[in-house]
PDB file of N, CA and C in Angstrom:
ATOM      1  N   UNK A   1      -0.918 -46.551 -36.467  1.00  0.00           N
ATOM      2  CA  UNK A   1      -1.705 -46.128 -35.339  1.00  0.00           C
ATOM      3  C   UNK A   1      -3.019 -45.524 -35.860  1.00  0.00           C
ATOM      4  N   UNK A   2      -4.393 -46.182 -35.475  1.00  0.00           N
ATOM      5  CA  UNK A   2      -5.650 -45.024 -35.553  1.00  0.00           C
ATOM      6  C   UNK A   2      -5.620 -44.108 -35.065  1.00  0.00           C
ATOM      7  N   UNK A   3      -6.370 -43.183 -36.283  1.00  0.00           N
ATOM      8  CA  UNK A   3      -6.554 -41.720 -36.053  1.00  0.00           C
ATOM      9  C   UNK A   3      -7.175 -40.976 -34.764  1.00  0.00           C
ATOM     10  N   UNK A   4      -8.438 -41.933 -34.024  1.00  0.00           N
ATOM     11  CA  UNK A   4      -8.376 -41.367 -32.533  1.00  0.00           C
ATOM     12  C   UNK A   4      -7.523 -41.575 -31.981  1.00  0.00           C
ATOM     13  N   UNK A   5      -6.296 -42.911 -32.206  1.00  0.00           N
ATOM     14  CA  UNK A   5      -5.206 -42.412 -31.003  1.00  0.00           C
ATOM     15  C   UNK A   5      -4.514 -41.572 -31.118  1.00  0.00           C
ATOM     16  N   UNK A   6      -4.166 -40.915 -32.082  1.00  0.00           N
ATOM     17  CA  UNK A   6      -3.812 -39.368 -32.652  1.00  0.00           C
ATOM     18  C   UNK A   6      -3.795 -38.234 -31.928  1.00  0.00           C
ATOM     19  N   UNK A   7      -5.120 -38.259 -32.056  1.00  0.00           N
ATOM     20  CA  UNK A   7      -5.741 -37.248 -31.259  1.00  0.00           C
ATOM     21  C   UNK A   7      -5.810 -36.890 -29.422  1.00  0.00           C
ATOM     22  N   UNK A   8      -5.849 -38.619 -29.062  1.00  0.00           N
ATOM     23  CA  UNK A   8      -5.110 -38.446 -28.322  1.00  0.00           C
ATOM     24  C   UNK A   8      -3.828 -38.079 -27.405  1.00  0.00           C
ATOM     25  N   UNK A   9      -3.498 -38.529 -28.450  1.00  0.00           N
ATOM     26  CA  UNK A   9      -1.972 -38.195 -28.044  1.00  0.00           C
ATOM     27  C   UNK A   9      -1.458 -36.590 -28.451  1.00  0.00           C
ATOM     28  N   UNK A  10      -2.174 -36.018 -28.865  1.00  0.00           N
ATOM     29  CA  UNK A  10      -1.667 -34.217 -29.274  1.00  0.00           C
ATOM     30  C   UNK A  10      -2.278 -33.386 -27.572  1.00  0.00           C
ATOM     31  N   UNK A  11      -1.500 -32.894 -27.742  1.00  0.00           N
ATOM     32  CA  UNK A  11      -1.760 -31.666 -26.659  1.00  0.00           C
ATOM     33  C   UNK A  11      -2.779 -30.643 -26.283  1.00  0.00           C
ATOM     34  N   UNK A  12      -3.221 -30.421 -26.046  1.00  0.00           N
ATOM     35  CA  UNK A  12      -4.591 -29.669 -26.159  1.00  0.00           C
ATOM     36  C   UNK A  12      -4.415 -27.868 -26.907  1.00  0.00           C
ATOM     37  N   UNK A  13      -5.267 -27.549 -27.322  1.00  0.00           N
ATOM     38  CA  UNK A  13      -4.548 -26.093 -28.100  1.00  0.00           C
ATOM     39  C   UNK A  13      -4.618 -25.185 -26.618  1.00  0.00           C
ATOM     40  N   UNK A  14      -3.880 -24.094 -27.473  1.00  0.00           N
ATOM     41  CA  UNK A  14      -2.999 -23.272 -26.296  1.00  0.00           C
ATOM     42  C   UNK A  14      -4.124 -22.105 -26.646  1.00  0.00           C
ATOM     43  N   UNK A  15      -5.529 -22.324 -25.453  1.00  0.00           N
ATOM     44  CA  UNK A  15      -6.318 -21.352 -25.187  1.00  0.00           C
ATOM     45  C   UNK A  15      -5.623 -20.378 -24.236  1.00  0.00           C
ATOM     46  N   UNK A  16      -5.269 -21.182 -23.388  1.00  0.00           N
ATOM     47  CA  UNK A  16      -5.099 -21.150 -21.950  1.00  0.00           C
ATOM     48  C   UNK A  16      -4.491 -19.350 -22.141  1.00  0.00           C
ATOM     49  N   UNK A  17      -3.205 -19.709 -23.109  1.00  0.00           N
ATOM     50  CA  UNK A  17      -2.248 -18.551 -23.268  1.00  0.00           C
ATOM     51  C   UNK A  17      -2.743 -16.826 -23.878  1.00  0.00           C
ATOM     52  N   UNK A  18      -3.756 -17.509 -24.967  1.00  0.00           N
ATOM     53  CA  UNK A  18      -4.704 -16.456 -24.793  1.00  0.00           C
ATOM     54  C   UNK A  18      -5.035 -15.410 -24.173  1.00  0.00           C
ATOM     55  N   UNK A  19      -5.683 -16.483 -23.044  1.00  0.00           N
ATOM     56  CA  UNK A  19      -6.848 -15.706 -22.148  1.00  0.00           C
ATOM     57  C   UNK A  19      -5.587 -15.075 -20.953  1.00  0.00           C
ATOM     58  N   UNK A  20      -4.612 -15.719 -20.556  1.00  0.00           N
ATOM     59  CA  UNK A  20      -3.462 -14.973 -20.309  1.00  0.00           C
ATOM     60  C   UNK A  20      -3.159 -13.819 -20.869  1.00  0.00           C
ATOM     61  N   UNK A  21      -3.261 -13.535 -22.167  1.00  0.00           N
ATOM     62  CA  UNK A  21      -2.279 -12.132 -23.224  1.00  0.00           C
ATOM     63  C   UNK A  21      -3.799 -11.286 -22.767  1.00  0.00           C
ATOM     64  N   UNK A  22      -4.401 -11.292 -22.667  1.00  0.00           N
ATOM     65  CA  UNK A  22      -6.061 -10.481 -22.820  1.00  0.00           C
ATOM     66  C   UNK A  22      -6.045  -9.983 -21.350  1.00  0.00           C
ATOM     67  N   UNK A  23      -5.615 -10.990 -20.135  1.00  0.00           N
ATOM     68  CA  UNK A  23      -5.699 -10.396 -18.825  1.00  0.00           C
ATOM     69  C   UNK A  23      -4.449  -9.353 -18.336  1.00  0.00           C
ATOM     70  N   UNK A  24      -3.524  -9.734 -19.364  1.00  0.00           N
ATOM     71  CA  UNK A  24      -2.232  -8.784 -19.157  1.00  0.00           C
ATOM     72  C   UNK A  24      -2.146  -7.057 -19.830  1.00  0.00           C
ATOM     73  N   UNK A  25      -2.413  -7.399 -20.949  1.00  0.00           N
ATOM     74  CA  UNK A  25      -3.305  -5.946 -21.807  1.00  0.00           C
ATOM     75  C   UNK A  25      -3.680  -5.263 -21.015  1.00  0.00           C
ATOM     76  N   UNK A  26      -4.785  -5.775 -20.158  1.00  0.00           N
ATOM     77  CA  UNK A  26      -5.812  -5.218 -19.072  1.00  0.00           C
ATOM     78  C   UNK A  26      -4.991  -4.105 -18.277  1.00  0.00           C
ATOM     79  N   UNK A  27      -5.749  -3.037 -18.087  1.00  0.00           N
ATOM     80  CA  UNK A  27      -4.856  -1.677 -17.091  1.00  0.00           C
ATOM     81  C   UNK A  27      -5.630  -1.686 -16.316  1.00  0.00           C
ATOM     82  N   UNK A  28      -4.768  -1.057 -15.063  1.00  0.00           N
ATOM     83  CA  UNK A  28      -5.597  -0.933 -13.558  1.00  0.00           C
ATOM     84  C   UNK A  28      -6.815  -0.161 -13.495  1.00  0.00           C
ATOM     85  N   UNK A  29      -7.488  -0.387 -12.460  1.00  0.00           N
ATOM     86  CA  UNK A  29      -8.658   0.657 -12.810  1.00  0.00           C
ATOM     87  C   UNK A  29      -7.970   1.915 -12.036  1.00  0.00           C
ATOM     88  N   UNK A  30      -8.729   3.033 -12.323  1.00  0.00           N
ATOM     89  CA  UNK A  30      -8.034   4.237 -12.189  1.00  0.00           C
ATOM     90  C   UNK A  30      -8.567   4.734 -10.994  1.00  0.00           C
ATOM     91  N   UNK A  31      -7.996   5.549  -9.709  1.00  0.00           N
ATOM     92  CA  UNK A  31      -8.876   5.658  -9.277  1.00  0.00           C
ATOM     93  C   UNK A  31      -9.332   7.634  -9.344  1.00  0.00           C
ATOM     94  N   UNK A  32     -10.325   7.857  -8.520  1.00  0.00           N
ATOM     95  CA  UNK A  32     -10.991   8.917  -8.916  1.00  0.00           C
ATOM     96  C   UNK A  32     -10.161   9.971  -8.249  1.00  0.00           C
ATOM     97  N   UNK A  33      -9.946  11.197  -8.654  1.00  0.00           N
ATOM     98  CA  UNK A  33      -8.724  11.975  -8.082  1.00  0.00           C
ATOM     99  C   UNK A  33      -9.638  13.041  -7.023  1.00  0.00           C
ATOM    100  N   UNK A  34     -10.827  12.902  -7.338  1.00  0.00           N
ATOM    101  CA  UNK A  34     -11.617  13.959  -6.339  1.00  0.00           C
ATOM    102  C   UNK A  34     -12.068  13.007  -4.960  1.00  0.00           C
ATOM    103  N   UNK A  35     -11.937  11.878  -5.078  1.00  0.00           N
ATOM    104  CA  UNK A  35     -12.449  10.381  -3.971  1.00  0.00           C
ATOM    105  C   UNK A  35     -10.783  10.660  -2.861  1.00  0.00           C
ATOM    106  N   UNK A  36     -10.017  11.073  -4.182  1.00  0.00           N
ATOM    107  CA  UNK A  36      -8.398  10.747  -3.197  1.00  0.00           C
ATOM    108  C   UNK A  36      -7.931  11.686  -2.529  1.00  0.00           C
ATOM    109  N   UNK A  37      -8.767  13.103  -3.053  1.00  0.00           N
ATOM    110  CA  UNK A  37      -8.512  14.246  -2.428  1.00  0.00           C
ATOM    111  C   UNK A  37      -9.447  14.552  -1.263  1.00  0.00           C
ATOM    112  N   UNK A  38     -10.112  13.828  -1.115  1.00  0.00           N
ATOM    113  CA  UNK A  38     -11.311  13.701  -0.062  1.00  0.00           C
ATOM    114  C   UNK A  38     -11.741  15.165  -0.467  1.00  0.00           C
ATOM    115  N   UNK A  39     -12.613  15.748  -1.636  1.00  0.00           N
ATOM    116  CA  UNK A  39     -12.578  17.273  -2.370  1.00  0.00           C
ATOM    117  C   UNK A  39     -14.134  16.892  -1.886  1.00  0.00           C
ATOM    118  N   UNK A  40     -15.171  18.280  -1.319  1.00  0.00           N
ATOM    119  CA  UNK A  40     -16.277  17.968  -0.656  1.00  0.00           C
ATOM    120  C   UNK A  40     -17.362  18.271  -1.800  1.00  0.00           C
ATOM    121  N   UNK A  41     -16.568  19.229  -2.761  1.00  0.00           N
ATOM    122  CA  UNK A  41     -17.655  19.663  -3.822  1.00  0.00           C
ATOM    123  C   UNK A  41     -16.600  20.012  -4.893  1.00  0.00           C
ATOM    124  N   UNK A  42     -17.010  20.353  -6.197  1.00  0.00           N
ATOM    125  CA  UNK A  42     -16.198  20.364  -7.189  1.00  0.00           C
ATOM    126  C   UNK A  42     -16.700  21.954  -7.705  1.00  0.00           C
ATOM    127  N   UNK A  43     -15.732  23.133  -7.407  1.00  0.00           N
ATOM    128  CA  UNK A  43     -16.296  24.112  -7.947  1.00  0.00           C
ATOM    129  C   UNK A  43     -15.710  24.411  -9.424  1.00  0.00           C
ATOM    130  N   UNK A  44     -16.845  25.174 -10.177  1.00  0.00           N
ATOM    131  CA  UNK A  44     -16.904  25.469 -11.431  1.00  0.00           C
ATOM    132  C   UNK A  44     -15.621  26.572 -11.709  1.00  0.00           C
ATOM    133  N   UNK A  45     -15.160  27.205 -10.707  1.00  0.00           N
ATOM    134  CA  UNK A  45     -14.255  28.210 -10.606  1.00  0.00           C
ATOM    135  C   UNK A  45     -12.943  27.802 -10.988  1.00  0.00           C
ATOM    136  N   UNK A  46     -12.697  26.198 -10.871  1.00  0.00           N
ATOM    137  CA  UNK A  46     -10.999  26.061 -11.109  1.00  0.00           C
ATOM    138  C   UNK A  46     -10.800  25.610 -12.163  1.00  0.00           C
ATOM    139  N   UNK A  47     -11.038  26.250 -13.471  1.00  0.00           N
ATOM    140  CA  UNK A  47     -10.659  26.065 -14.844  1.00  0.00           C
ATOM    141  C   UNK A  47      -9.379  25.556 -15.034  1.00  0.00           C
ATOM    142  N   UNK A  48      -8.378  25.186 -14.260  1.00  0.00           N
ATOM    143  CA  UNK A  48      -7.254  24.673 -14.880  1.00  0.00           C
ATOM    144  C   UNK A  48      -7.509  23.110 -14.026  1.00  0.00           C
ATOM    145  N   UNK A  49      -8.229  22.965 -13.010  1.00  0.00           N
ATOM    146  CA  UNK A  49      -8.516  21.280 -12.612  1.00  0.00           C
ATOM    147  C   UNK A  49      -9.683  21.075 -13.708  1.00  0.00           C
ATOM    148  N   UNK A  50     -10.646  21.681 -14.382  1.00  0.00           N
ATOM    149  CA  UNK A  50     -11.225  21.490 -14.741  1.00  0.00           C
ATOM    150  C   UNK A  50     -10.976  20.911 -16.441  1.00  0.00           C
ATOM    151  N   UNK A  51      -9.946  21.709 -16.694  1.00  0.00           N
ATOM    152  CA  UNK A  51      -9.318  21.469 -18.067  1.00  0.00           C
ATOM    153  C   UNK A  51      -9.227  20.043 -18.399  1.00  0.00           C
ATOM    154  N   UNK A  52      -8.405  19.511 -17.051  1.00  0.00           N
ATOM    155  CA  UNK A  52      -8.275  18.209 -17.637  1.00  0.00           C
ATOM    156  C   UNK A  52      -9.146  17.497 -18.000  1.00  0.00           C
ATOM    157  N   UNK A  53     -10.278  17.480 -17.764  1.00  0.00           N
ATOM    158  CA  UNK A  53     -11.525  16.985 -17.837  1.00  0.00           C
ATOM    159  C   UNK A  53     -12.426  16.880 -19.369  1.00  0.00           C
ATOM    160  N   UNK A  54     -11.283  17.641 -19.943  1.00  0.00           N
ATOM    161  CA  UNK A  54     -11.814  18.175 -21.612  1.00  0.00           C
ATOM    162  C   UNK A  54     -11.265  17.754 -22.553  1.00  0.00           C
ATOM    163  N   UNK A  55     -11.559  17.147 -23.621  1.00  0.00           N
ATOM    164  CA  UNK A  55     -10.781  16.843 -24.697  1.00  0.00           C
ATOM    165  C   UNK A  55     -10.413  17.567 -25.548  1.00  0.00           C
ATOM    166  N   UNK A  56      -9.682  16.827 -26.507  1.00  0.00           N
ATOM    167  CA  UNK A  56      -9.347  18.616 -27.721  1.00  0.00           C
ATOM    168  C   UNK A  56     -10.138  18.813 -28.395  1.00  0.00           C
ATOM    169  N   UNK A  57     -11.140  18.227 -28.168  1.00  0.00           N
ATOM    170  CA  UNK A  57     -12.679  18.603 -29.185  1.00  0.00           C
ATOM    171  C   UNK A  57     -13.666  19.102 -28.370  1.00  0.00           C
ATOM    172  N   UNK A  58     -13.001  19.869 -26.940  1.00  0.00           N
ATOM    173  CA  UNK A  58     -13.848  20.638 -26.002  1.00  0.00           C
ATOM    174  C   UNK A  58     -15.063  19.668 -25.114  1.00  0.00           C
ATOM    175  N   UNK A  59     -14.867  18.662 -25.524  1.00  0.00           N
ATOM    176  CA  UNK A  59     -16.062  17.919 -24.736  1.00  0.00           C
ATOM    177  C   UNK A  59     -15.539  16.981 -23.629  1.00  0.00           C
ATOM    178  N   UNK A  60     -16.483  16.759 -22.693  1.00  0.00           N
ATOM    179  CA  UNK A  60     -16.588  15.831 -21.613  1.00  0.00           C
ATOM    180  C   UNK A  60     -15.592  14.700 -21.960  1.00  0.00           C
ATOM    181  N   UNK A  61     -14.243  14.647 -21.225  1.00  0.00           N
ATOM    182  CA  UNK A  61     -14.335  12.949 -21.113  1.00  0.00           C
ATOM    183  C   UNK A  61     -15.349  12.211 -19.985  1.00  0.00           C
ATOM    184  N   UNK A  62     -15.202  10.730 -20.964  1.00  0.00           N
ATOM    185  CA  UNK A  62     -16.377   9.860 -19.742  1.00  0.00           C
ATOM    186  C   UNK A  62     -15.393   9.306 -18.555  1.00  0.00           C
ATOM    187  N   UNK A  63     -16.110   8.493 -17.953  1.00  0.00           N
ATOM    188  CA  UNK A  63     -15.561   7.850 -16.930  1.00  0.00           C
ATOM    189  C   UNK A  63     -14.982   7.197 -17.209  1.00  0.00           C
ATOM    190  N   UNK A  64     -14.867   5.983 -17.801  1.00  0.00           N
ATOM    191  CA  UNK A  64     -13.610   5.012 -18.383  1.00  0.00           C
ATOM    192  C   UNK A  64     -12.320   5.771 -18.677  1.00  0.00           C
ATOM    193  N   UNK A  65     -12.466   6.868 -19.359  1.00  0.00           N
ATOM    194  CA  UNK A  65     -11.312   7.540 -19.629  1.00  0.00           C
ATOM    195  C   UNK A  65     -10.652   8.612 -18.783  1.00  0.00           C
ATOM    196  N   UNK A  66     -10.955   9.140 -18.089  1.00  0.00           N
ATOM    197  CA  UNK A  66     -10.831   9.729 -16.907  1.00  0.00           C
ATOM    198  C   UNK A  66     -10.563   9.297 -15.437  1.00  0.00           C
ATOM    199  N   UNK A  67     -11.279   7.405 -15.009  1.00  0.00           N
ATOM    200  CA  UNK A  67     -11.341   7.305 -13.895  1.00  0.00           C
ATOM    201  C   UNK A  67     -12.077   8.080 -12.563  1.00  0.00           C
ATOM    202  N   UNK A  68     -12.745   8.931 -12.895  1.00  0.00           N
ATOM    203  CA  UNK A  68     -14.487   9.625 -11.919  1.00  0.00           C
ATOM    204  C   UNK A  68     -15.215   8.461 -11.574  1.00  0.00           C
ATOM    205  N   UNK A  69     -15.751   8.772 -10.490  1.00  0.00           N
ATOM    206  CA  UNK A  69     -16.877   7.605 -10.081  1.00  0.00           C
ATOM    207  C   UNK A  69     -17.437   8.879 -10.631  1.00  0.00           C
ATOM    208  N   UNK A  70     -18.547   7.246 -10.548  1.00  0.00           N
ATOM    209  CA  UNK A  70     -19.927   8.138 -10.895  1.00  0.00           C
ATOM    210  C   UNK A  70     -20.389   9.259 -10.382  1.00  0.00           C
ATOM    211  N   UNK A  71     -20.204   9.644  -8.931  1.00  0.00           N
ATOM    212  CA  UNK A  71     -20.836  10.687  -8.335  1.00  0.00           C
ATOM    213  C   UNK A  71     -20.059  11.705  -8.262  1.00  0.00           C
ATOM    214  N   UNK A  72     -18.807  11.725  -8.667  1.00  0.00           N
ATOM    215  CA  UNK A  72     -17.743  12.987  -8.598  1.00  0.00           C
ATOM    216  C   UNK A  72     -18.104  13.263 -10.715  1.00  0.00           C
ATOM    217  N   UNK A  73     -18.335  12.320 -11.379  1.00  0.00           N
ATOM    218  CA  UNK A  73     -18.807  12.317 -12.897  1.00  0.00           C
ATOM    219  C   UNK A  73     -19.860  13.000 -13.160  1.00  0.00           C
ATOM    220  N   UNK A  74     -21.148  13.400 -12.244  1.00  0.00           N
ATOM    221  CA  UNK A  74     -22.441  14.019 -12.292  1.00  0.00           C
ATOM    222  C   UNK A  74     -21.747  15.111 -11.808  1.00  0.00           C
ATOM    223  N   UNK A  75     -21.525  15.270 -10.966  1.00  0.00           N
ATOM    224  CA  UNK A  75     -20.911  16.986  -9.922  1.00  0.00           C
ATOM    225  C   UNK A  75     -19.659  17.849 -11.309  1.00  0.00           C
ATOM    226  N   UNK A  76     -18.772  16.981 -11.801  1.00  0.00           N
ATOM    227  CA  UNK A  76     -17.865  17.402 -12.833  1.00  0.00           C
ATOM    228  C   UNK A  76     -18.233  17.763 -13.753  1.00  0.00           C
ATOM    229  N   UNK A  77     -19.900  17.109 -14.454  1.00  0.00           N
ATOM    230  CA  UNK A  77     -20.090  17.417 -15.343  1.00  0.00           C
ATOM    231  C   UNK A  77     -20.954  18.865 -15.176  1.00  0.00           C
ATOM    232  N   UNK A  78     -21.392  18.861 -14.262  1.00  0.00           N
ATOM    233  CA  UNK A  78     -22.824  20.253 -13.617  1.00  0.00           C
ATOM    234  C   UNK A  78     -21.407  21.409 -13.849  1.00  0.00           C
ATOM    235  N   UNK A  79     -20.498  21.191 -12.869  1.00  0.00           N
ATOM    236  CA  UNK A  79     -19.240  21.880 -13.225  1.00  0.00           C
ATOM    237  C   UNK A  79     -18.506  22.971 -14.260  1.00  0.00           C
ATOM    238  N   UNK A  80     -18.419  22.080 -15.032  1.00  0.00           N
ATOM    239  CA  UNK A  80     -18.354  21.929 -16.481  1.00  0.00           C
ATOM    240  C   UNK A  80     -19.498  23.123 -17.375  1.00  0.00           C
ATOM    241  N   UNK A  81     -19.637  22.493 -17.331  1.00  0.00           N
ATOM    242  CA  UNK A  81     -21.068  23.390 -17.630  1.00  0.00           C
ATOM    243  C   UNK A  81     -21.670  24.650 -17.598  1.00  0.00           C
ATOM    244  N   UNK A  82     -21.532  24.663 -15.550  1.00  0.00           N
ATOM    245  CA  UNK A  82     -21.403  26.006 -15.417  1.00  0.00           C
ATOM    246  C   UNK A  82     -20.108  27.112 -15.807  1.00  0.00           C
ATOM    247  N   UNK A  83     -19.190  26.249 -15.834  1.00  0.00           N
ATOM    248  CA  UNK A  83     -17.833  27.324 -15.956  1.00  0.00           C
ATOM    249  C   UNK A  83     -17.868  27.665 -17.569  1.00  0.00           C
ATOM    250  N   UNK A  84     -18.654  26.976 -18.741  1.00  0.00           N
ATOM    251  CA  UNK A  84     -18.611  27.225 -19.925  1.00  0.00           C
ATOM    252  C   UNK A  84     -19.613  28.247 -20.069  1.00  0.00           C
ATOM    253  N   UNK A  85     -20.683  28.194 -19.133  1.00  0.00           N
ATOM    254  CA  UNK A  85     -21.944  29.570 -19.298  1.00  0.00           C
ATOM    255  C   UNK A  85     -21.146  30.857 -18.853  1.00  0.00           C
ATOM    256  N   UNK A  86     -20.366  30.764 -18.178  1.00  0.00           N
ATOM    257  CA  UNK A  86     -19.429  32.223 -17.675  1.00  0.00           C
ATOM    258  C   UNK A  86     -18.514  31.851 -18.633  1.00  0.00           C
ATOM    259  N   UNK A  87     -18.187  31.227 -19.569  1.00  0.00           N
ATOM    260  CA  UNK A  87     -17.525  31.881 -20.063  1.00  0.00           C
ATOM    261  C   UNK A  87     -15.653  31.583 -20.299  1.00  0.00           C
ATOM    262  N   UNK A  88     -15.656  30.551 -18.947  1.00  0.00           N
ATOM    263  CA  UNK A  88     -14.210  30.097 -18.684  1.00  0.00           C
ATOM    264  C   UNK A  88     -13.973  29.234 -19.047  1.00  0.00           C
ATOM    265  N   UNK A  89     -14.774  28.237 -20.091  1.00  0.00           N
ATOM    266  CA  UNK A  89     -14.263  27.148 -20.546  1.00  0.00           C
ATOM    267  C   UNK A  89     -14.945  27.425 -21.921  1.00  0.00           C
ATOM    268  N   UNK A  90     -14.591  26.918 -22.769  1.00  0.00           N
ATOM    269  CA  UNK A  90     -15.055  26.818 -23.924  1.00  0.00           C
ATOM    270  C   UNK A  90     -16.111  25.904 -24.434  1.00  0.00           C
ATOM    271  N   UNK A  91     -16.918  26.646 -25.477  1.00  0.00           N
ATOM    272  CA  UNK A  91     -18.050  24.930 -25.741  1.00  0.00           C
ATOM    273  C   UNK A  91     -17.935  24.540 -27.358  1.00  0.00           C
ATOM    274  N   UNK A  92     -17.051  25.610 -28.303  1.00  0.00           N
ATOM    275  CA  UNK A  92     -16.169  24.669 -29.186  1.00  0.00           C
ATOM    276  C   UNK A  92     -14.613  24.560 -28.772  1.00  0.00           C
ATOM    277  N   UNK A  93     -14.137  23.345 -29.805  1.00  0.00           N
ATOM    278  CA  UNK A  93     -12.695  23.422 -29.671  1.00  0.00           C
ATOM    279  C   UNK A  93     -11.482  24.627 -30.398  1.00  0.00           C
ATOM    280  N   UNK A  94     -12.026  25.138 -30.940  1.00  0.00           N
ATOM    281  CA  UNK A  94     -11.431  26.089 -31.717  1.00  0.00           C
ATOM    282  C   UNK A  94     -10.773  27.614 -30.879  1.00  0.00           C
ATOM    283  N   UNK A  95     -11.698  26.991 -29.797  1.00  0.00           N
ATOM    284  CA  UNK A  95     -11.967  28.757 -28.569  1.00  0.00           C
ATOM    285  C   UNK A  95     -10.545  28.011 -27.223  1.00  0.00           C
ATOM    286  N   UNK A  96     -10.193  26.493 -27.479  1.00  0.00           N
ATOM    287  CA  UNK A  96      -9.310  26.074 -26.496  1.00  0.00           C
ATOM    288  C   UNK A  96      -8.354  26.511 -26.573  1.00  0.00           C
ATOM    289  N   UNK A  97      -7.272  26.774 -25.936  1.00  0.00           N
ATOM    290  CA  UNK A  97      -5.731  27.075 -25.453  1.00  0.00           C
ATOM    291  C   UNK A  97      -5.385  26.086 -24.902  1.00  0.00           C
ATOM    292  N   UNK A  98      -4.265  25.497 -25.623  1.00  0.00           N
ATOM    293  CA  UNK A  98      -3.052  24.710 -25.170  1.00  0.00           C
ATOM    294  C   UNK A  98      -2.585  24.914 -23.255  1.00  0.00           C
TER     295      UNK A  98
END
């Protein structure tokens, strides 16, 4: 038999399955916990909602990792911020509590 009928005759490679394993990996998007609480403003005062918001290296998580829209992500971060100028959050990690 020639070698193009060969080729014909083989199966096509298994992209397909791939792009399957890559869409399954994939996690839901998250949604925003201040959007679900219908929350009207985000005050700087609740250091223990705010905590979560911090990594163990004292800084901001982003949005991908958190799930914030953008506009609860600007208000969280002003937040943030202010509660570390008083004093209630920390701005190294060394000053955090478990």
């Amino acid at each position: 038999m020639p070698r193009h009928e060969e080729r014909l005759l083989k199966p096509p490679p298994a992209r397909a399955k791939k792009r399957d394993d890559y869409y399954r990996d994939r996690r839901r998007r998250k949604v925003c916990a201040f959007c679900a609480d219908k929350t009207v403003s985000i005050d700087y005062k609740e250091v223990n909602r705010l905590r979560r918001y911090l990594s163990e290296r004292a800084k901001i998580e982003p949005r991908r990792k958190t799930g914030t829209c953008a506009e609860h992500q600007r208000e969280l971060a002003v937040a943030l911020k202010r509660a570390r100028i008083v004093a209630l959050l920390p701005y190294a990690p060394q000053h955090l509590r478990p």
